[in-house]
Every structure is written in structure tokens, then in C-alpha cells.
PDB file of N, CA and C in Angstrom:
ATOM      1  N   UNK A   1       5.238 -31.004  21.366  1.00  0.00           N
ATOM      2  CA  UNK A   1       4.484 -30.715  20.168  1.00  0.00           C
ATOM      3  C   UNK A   1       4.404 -29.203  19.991  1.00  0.00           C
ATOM      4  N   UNK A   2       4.847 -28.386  18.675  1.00  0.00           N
ATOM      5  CA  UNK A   2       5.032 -27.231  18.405  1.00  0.00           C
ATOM      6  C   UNK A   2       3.492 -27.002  18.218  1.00  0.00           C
ATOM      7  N   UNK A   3       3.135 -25.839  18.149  1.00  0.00           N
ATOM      8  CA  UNK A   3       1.679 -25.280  18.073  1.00  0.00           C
ATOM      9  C   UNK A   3       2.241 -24.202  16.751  1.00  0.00           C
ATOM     10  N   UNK A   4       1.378 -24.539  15.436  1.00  0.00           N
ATOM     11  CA  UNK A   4       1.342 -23.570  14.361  1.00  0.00           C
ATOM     12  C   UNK A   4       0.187 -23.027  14.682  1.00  0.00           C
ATOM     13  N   UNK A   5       0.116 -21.674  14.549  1.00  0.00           N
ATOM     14  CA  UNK A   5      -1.507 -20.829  14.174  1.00  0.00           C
ATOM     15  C   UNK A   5      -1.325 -20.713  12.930  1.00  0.00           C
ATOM     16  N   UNK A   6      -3.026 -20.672  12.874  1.00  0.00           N
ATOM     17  CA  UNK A   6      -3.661 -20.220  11.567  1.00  0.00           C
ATOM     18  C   UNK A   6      -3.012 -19.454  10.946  1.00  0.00           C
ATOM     19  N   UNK A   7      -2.357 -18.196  11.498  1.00  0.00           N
ATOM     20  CA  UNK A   7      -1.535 -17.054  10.941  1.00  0.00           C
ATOM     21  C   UNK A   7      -0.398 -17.822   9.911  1.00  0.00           C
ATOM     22  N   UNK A   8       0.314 -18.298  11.148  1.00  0.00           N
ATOM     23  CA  UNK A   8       1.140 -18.818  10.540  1.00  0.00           C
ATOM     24  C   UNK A   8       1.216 -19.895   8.986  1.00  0.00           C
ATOM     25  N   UNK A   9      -0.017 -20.747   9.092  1.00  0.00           N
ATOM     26  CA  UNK A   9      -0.421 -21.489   7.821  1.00  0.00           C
ATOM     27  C   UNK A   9      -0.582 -20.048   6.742  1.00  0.00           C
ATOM     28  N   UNK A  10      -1.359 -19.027   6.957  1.00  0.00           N
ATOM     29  CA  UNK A  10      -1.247 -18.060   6.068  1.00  0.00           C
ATOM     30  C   UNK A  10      -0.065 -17.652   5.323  1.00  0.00           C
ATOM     31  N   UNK A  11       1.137 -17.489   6.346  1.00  0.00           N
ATOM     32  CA  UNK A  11       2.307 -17.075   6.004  1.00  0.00           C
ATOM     33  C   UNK A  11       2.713 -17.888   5.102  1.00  0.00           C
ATOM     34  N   UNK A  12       2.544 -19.123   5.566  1.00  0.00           N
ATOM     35  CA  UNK A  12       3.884 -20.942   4.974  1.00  0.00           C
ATOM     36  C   UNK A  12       2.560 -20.815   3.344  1.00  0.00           C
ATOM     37  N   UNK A  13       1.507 -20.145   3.176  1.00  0.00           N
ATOM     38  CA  UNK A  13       1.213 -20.386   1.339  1.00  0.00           C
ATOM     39  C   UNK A  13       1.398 -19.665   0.947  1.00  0.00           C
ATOM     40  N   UNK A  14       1.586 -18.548   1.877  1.00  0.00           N
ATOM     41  CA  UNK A  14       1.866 -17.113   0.543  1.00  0.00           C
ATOM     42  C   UNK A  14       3.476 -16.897   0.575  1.00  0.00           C
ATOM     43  N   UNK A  15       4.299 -17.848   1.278  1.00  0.00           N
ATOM     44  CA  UNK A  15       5.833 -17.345   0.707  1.00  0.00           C
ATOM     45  C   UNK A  15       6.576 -18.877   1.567  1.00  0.00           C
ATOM     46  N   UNK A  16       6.232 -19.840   1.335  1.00  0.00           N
ATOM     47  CA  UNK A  16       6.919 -20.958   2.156  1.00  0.00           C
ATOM     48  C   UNK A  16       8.752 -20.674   2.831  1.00  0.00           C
ATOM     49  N   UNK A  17       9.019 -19.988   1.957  1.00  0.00           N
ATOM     50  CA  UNK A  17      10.632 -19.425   2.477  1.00  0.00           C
ATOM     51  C   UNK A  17      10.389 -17.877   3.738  1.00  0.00           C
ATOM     52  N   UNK A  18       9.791 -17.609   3.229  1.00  0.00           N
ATOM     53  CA  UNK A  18       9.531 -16.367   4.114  1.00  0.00           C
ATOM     54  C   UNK A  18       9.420 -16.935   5.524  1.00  0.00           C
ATOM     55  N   UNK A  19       8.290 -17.922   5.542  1.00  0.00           N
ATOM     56  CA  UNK A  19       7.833 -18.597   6.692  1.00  0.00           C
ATOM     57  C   UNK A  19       9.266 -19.334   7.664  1.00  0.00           C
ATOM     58  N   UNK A  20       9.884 -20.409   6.810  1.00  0.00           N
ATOM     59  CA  UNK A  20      10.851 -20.733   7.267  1.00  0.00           C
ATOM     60  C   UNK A  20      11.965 -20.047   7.998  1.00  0.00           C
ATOM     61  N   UNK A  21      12.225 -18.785   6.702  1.00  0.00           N
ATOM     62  CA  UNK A  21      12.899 -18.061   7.682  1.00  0.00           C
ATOM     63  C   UNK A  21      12.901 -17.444   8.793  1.00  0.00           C
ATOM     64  N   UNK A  22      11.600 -16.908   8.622  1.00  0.00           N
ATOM     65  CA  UNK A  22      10.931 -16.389   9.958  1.00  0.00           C
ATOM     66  C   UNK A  22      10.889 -17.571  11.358  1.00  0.00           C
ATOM     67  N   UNK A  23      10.619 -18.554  10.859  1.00  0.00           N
ATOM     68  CA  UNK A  23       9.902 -19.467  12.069  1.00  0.00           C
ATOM     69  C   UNK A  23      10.897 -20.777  12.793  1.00  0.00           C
ATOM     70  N   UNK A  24      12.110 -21.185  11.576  1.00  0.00           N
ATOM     71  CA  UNK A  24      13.380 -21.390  11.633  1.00  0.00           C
ATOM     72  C   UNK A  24      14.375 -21.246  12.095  1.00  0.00           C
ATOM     73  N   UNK A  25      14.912 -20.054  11.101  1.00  0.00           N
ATOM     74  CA  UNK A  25      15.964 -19.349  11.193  1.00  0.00           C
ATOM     75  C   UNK A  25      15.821 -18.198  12.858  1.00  0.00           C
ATOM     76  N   UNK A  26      14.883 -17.830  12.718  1.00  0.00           N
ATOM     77  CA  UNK A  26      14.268 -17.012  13.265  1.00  0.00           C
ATOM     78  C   UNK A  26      14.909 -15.294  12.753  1.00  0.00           C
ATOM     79  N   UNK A  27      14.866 -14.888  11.819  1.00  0.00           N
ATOM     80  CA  UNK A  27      15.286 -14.012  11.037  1.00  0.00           C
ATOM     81  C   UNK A  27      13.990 -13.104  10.939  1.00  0.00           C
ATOM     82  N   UNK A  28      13.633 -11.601  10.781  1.00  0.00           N
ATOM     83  CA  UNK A  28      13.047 -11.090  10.945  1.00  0.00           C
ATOM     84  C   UNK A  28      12.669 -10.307   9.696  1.00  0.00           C
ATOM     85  N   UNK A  29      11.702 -10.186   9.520  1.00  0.00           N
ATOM     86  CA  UNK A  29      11.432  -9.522   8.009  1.00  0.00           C
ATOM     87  C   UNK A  29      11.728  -8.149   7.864  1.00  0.00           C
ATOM     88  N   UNK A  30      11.977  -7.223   7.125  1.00  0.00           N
ATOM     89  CA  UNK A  30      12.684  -5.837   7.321  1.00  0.00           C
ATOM     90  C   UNK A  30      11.081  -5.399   7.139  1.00  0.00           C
ATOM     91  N   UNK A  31      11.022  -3.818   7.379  1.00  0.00           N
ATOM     92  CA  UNK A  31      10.126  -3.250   7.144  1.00  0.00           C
ATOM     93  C   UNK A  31       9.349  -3.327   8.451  1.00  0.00           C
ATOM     94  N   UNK A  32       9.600  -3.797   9.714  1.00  0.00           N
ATOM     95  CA  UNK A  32       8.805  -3.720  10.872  1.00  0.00           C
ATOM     96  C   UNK A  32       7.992  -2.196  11.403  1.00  0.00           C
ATOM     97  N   UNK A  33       8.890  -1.551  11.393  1.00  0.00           N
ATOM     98  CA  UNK A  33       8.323  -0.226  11.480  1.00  0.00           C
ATOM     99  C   UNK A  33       7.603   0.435  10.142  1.00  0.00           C
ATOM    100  N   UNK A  34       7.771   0.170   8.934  1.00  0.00           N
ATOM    101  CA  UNK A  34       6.603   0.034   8.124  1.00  0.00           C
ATOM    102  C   UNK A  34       5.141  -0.405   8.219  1.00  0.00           C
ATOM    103  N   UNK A  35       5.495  -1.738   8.537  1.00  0.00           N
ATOM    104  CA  UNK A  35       3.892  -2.407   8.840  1.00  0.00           C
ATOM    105  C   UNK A  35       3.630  -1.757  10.007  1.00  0.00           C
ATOM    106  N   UNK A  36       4.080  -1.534  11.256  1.00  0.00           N
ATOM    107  CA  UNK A  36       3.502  -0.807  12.424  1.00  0.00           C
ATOM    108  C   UNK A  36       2.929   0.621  12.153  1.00  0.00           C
ATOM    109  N   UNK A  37       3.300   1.135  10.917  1.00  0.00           N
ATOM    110  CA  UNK A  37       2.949   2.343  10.855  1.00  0.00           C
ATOM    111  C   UNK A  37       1.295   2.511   9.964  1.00  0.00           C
ATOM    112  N   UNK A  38       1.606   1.395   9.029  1.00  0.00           N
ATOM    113  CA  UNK A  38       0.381   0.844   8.326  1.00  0.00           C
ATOM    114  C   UNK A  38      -0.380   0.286   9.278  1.00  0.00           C
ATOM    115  N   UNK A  39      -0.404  -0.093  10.408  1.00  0.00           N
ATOM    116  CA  UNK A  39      -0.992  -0.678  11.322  1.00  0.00           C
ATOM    117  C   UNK A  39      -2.049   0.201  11.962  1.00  0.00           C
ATOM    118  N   UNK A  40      -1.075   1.326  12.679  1.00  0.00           N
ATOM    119  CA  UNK A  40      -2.167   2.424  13.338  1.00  0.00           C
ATOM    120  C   UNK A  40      -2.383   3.228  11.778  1.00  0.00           C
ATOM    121  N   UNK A  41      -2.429   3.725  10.941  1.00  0.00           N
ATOM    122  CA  UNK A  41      -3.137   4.231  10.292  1.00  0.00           C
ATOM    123  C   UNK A  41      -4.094   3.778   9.842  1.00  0.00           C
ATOM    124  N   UNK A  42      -4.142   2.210   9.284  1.00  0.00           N
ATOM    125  CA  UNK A  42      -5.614   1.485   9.229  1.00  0.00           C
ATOM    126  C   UNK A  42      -6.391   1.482  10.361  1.00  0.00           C
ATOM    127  N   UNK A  43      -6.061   1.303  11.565  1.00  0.00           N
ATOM    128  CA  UNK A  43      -7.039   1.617  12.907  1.00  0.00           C
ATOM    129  C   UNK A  43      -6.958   3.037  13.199  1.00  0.00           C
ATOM    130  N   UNK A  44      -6.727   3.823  12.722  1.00  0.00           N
ATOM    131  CA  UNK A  44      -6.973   5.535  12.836  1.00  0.00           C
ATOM    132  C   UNK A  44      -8.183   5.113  11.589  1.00  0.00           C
ATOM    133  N   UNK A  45      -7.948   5.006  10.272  1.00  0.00           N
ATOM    134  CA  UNK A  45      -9.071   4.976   9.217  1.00  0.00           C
ATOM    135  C   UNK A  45     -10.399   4.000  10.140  1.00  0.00           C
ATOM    136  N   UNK A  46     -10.056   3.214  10.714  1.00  0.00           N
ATOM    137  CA  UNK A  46     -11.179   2.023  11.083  1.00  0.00           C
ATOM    138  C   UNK A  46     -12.140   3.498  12.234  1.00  0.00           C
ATOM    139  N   UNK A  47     -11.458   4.104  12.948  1.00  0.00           N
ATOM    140  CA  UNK A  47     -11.943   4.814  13.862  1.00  0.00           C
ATOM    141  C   UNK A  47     -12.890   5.755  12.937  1.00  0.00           C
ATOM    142  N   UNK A  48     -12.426   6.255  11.907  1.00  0.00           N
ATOM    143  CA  UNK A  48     -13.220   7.800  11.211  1.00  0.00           C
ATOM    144  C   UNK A  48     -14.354   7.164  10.789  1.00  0.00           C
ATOM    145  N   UNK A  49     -14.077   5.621   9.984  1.00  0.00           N
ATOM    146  CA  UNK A  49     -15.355   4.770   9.317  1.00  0.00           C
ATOM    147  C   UNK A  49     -16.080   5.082  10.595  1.00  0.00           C
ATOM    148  N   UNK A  50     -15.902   4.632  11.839  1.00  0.00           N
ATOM    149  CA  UNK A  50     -16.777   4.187  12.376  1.00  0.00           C
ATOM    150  C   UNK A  50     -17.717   5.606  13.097  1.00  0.00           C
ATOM    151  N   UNK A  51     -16.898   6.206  13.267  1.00  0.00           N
ATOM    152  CA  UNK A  51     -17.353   7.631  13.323  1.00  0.00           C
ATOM    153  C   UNK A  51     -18.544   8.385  12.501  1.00  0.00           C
ATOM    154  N   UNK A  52     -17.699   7.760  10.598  1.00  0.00           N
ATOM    155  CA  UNK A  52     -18.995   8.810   9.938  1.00  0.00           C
ATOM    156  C   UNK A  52     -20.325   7.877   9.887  1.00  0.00           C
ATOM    157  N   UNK A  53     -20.254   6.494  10.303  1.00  0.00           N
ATOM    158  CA  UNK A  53     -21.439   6.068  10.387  1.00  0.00           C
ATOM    159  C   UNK A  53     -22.145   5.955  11.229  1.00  0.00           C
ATOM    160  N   UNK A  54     -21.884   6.382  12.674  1.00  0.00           N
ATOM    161  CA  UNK A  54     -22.674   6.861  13.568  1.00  0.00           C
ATOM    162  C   UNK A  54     -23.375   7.833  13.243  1.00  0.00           C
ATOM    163  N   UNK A  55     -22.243   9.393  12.823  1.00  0.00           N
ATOM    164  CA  UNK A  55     -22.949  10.571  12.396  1.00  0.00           C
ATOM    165  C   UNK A  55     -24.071  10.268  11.466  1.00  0.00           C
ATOM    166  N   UNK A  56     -23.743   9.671  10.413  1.00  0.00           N
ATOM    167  CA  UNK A  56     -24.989   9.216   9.467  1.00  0.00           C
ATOM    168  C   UNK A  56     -26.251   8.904  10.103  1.00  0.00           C
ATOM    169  N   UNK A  57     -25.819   7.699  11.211  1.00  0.00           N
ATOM    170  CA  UNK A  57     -27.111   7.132  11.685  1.00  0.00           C
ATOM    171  C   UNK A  57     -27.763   8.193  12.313  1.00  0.00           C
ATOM    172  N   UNK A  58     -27.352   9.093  12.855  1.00  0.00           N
ATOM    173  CA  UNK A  58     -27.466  10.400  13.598  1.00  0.00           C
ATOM    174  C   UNK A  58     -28.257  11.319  12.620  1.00  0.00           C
ATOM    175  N   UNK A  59     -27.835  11.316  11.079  1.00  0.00           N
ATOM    176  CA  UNK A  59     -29.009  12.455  10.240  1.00  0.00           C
ATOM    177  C   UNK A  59     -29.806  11.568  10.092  1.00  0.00           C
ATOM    178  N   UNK A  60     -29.929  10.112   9.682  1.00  0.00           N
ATOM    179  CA  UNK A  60     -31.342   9.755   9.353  1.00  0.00           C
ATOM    180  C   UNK A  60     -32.184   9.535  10.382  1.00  0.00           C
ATOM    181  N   UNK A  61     -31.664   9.794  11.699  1.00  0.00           N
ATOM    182  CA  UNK A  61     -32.737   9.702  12.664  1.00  0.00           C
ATOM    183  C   UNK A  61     -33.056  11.687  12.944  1.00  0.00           C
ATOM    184  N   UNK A  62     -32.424  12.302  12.201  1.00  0.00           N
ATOM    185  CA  UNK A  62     -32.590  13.929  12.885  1.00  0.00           C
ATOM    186  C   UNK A  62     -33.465  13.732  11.668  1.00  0.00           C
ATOM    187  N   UNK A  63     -33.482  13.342  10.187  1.00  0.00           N
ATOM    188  CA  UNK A  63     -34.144  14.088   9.154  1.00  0.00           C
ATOM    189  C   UNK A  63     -35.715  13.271   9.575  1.00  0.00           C
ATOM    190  N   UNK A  64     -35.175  11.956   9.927  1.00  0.00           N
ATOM    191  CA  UNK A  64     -37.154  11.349  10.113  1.00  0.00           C
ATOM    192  C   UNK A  64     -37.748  11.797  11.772  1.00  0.00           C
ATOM    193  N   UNK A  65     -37.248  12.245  12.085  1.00  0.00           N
ATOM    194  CA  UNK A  65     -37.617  13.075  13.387  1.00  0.00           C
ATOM    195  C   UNK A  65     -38.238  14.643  13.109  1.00  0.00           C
ATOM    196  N   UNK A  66     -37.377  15.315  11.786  1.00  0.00           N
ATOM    197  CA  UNK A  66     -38.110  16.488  11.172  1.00  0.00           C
ATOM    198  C   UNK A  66     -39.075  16.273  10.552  1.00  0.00           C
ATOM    199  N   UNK A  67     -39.401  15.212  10.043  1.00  0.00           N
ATOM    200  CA  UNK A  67     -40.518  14.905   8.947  1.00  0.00           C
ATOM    201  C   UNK A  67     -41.857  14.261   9.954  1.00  0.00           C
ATOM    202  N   UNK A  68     -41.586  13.539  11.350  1.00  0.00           N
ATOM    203  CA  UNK A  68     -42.354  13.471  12.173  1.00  0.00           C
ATOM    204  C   UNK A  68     -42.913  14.992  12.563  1.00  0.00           C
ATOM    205  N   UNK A  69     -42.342  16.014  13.226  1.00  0.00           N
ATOM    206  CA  UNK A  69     -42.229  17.273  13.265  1.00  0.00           C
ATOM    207  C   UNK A  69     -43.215  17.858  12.545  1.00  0.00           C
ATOM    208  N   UNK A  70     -42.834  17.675  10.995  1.00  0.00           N
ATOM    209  CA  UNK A  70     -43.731  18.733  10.298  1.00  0.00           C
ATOM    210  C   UNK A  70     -45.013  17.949  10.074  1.00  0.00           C
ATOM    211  N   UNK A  71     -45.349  16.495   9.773  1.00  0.00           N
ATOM    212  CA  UNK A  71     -46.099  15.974   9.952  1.00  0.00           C
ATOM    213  C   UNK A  71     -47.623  16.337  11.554  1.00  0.00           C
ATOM    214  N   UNK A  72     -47.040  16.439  12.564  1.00  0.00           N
ATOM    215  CA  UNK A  72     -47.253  16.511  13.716  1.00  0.00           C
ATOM    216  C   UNK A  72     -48.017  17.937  13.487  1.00  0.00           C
ATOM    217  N   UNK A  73     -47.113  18.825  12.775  1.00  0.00           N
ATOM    218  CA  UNK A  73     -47.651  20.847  12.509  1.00  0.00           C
ATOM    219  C   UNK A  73     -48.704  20.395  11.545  1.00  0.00           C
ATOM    220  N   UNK A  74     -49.307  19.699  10.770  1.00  0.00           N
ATOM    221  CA  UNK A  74     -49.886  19.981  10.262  1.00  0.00           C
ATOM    222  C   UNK A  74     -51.460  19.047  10.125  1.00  0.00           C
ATOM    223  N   UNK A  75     -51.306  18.450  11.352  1.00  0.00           N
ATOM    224  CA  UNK A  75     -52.258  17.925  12.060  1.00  0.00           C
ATOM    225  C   UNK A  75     -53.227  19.174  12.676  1.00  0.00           C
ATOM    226  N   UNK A  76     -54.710  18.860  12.778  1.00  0.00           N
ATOM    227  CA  UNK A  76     -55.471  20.197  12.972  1.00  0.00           C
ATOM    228  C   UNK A  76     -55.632  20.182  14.930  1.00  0.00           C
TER     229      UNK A  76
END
């Protein structure tokens, strides 16, 4: 019994020949080093996202930490 993944059901609706050929024939889609390149540049972008939202979380805890601060100065 062959084992399809999920992936693969993805592939066989969005191009049923594509699939075949690929999974068949066993023929290889051109552009491999294309998508690999699109590959690490979306996980280079996934890295910066995740980056500027640390930093973010990082000012709204520096700006309500200043406002504790001045709060705190102006206690008698």
C-alpha cells in the first residue's frame, strides 16, 4: 500500500498532471533552485518578523517601565 501525504493531495488539485508527472513518471519540476532560493529568503524574512517583534515587545515594556519611573518621581 503506497502512502500519499497531504502535500501530495495538495499538488494532485492544483495541477493533476503536474502531480502525475512528478509522482509517476518521476520527472522533476524545473525551477528547483528557484524555489530553494525562495525558500531561505522567506525563512531569512520569517527571522527579521520575528526579530522586530521581540524588539517591539522590548519598547512597550521600556516605555511602561518609563512611565512607572516618572510616576514613582512624583510620588512625595
Amino acid at each position: 500500500m503506497e502512502i500519499i501525504r497531504a502535500s501530495e493531495i495538495g499538488a494532485y488539485v492544483y495541477c493533476a498532471r503536474a502531480w502525475w508527472l512528478n509522482r509517476v513518471v518521476e520527472i522533476e519540476p524545473e525551477g528547483r533552485e528557484r524555489r530553494a532560493q525562495g525558500t531561505l529568503l522567506h525563512t531569512q524574512h520569517g527571522h527579521t518578523v520575528t526579530f522586530s517583534q521581540m524588539l517591539l515587545l522590548l519598547a512597550i515594556g521600556l516605555f511602561f517601565a518609563g512611565v512607572a519611573l516618572a510616576v514613582i518621581s512624583m510620588l512625595p
